[in-house]
C-alpha atoms as a PDB file:
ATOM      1  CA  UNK A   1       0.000   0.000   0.000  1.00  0.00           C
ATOM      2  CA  UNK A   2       1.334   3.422  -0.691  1.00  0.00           C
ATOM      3  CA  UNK A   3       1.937   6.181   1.766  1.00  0.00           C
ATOM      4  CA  UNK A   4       2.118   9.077  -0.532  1.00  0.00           C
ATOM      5  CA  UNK A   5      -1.858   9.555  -0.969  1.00  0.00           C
ATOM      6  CA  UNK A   6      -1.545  10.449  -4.752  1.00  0.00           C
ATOM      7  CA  UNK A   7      -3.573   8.901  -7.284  1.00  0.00           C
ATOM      8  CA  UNK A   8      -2.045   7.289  -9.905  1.00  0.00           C
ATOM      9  CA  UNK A   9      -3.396   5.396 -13.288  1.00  0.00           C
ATOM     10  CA  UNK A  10      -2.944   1.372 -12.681  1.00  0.00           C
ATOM     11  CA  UNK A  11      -1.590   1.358 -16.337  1.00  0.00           C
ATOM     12  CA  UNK A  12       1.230   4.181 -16.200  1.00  0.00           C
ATOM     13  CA  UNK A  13       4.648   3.232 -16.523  1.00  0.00           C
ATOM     14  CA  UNK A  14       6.739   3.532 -13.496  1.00  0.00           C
ATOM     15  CA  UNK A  15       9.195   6.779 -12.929  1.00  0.00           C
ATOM     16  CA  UNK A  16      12.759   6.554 -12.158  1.00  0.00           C
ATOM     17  CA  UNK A  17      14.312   8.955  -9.858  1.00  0.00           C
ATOM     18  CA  UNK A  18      16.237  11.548 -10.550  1.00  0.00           C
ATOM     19  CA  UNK A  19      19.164  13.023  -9.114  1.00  0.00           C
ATOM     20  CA  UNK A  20      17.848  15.928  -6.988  1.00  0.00           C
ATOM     21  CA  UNK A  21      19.075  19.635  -7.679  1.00  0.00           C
ATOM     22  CA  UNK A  22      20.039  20.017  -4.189  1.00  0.00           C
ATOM     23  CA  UNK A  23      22.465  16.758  -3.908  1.00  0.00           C
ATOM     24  CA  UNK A  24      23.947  18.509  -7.303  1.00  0.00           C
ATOM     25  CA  UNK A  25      24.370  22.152  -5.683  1.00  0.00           C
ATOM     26  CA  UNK A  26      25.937  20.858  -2.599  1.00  0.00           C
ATOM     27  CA  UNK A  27      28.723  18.687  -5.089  1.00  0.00           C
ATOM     28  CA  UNK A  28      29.591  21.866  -6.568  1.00  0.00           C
ATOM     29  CA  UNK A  29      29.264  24.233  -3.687  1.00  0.00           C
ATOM     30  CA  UNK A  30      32.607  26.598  -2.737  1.00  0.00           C
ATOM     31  CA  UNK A  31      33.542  26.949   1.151  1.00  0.00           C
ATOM     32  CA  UNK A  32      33.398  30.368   2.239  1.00  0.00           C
ATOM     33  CA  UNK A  33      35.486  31.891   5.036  1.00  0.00           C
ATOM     34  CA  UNK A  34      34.718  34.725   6.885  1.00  0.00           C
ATOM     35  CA  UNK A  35      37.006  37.242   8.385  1.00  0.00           C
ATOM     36  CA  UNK A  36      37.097  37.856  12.030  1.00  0.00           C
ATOM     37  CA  UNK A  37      35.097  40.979  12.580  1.00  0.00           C
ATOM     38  CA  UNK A  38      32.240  39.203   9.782  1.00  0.00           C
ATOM     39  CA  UNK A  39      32.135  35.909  12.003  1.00  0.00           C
ATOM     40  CA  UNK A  40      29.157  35.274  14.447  1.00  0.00           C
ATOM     41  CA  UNK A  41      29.943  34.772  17.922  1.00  0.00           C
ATOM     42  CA  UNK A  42      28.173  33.726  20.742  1.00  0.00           C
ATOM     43  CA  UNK A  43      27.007  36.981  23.748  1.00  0.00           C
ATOM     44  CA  UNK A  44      28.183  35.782  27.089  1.00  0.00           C
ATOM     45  CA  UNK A  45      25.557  35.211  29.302  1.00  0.00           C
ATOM     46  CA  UNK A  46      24.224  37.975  31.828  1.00  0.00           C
ATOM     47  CA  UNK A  47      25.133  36.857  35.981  1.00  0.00           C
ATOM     48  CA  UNK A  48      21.570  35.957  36.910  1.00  0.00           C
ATOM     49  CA  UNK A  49      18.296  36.457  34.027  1.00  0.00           C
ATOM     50  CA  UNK A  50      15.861  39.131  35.136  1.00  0.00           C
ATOM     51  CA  UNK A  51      12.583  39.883  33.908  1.00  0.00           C
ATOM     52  CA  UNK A  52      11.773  43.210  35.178  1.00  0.00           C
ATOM     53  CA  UNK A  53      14.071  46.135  34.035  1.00  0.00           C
ATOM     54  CA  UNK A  54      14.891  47.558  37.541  1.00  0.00           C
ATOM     55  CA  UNK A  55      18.253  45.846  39.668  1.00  0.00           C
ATOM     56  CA  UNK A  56      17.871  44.745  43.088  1.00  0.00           C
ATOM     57  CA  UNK A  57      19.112  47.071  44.707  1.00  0.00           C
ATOM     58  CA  UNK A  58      17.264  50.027  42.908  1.00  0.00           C
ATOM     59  CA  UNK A  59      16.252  52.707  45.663  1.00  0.00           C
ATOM     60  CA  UNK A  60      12.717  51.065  46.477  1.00  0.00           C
ATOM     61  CA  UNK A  61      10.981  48.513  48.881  1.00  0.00           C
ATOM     62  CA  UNK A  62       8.003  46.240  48.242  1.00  0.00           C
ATOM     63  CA  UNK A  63       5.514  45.736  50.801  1.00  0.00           C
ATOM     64  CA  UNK A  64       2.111  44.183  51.445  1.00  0.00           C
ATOM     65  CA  UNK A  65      -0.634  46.045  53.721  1.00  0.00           C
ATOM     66  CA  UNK A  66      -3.990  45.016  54.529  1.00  0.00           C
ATOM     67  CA  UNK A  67      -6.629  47.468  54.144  1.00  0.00           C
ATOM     68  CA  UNK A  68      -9.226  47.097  57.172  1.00  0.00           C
ATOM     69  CA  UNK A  69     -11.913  49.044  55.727  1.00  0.00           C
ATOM     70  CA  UNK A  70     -12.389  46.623  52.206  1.00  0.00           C
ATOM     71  CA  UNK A  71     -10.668  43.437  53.232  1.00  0.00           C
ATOM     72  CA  UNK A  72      -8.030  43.580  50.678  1.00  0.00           C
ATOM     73  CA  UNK A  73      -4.178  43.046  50.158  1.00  0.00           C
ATOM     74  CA  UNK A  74      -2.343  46.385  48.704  1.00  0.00           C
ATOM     75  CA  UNK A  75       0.858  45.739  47.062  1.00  0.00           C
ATOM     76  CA  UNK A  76       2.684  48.730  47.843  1.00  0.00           C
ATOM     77  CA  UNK A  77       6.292  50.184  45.562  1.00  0.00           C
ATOM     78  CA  UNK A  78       7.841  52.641  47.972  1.00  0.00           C
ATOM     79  CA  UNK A  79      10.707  54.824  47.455  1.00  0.00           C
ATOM     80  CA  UNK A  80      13.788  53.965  50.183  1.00  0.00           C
ATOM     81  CA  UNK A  81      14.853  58.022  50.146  1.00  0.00           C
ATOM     82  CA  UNK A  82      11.330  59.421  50.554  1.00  0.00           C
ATOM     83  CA  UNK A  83       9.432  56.938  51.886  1.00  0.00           C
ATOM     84  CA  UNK A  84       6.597  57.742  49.052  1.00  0.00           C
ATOM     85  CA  UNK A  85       4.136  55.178  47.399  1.00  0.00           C
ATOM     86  CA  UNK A  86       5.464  54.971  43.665  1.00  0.00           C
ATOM     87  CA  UNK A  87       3.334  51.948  42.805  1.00  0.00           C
ATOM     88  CA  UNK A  88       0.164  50.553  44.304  1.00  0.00           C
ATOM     89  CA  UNK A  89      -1.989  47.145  43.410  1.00  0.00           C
ATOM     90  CA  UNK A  90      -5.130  47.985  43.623  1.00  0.00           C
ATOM     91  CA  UNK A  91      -5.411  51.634  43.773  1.00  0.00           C
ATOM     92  CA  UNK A  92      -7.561  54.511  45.992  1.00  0.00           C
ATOM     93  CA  UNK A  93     -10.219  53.993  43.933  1.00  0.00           C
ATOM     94  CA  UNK A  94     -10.834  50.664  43.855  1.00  0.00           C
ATOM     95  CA  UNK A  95     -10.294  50.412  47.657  1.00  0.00           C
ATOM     96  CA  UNK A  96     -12.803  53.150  48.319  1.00  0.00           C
ATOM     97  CA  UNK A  97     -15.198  50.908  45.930  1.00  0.00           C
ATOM     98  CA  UNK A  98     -14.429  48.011  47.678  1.00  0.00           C
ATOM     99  CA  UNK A  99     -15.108  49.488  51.219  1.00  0.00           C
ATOM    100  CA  UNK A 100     -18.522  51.397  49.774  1.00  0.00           C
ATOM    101  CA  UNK A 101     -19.571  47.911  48.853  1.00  0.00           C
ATOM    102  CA  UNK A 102     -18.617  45.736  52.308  1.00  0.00           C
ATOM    103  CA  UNK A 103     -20.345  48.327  54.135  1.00  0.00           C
ATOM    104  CA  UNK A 104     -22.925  47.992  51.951  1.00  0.00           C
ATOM    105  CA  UNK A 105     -23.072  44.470  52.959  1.00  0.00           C
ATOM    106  CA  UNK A 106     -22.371  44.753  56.836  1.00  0.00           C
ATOM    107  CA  UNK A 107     -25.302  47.456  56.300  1.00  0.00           C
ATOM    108  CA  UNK A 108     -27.539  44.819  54.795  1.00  0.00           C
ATOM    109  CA  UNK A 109     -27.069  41.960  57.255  1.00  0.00           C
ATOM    110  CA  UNK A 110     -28.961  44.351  59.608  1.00  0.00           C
ATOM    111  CA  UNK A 111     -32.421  42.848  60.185  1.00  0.00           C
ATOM    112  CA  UNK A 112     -34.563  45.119  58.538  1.00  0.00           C
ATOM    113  CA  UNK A 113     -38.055  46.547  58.910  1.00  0.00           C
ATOM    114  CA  UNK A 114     -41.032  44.771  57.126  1.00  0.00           C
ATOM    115  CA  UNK A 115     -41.196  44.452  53.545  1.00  0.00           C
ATOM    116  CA  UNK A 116     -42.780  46.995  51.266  1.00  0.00           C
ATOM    117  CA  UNK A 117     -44.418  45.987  48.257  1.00  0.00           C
ATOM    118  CA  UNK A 118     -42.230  47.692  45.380  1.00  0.00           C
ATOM    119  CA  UNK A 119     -45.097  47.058  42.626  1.00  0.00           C
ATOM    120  CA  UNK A 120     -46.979  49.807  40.856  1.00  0.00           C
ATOM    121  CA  UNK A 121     -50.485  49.088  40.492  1.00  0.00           C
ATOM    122  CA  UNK A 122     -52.392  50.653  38.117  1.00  0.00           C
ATOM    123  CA  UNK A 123     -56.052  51.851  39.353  1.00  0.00           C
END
């Protein structure tokens, strides 16, 4: 059975193979040598691979606080010299959102009065 999926006529005559243009191009192919300052060489390899752009020892401290007021982790950049917030995961605003909201819900576990009817009816 045949492994190259063409179709072929039952009655064609068979086809020798021919010497490929590449085996002939590599029989008549010239070395080439380079000169030193045209040669590729290998970049020595950095001390330790980093993937952000800042060194370790870059003027800033990392820290992780937990804000009471929405339950939530802030990642916190500072800068050593000033002591001032560069960087901050989440920010204000989404903490302020977040603590608007868990209020919200402290606010509505609060047994409340009896229900109103929130319907319209048309008389």
């Amino acid at each position: 059975m045949s492994m190259d999926f063409s179709i072929k006529p039952s009655n064609a005559p068979a086809v020798a193979p021919s010497p490929s243009a590449v085996a002939i191009a590599v029989n008549d192919a010239v070395q080439t040598e380079l000169r030193a300052p045209l040669t590729v060489t290998a970049v020595d390899a950095p001390a330790y691979p980093r993937n952000d752009p800042r060194a370790p020892s870059d003027g800033v401290s990392r820290q992780i606080v937990i804000d009471r007021a929405s339950s939530t982790f802030v990642y916190q950049t500072i800068d050593k010299r000033t002591n001032e917030v560069i960087a901050q995961f989440p920010d204000d605003a989404i903490l302020r959102r977040r603590a608007y909201f868990e209020a919200l819900d402290r606010q509505s576990a609060l047994p409340h009065p009896a229900p109103v009817d929130r319907i319209a009816k048309l008389a």
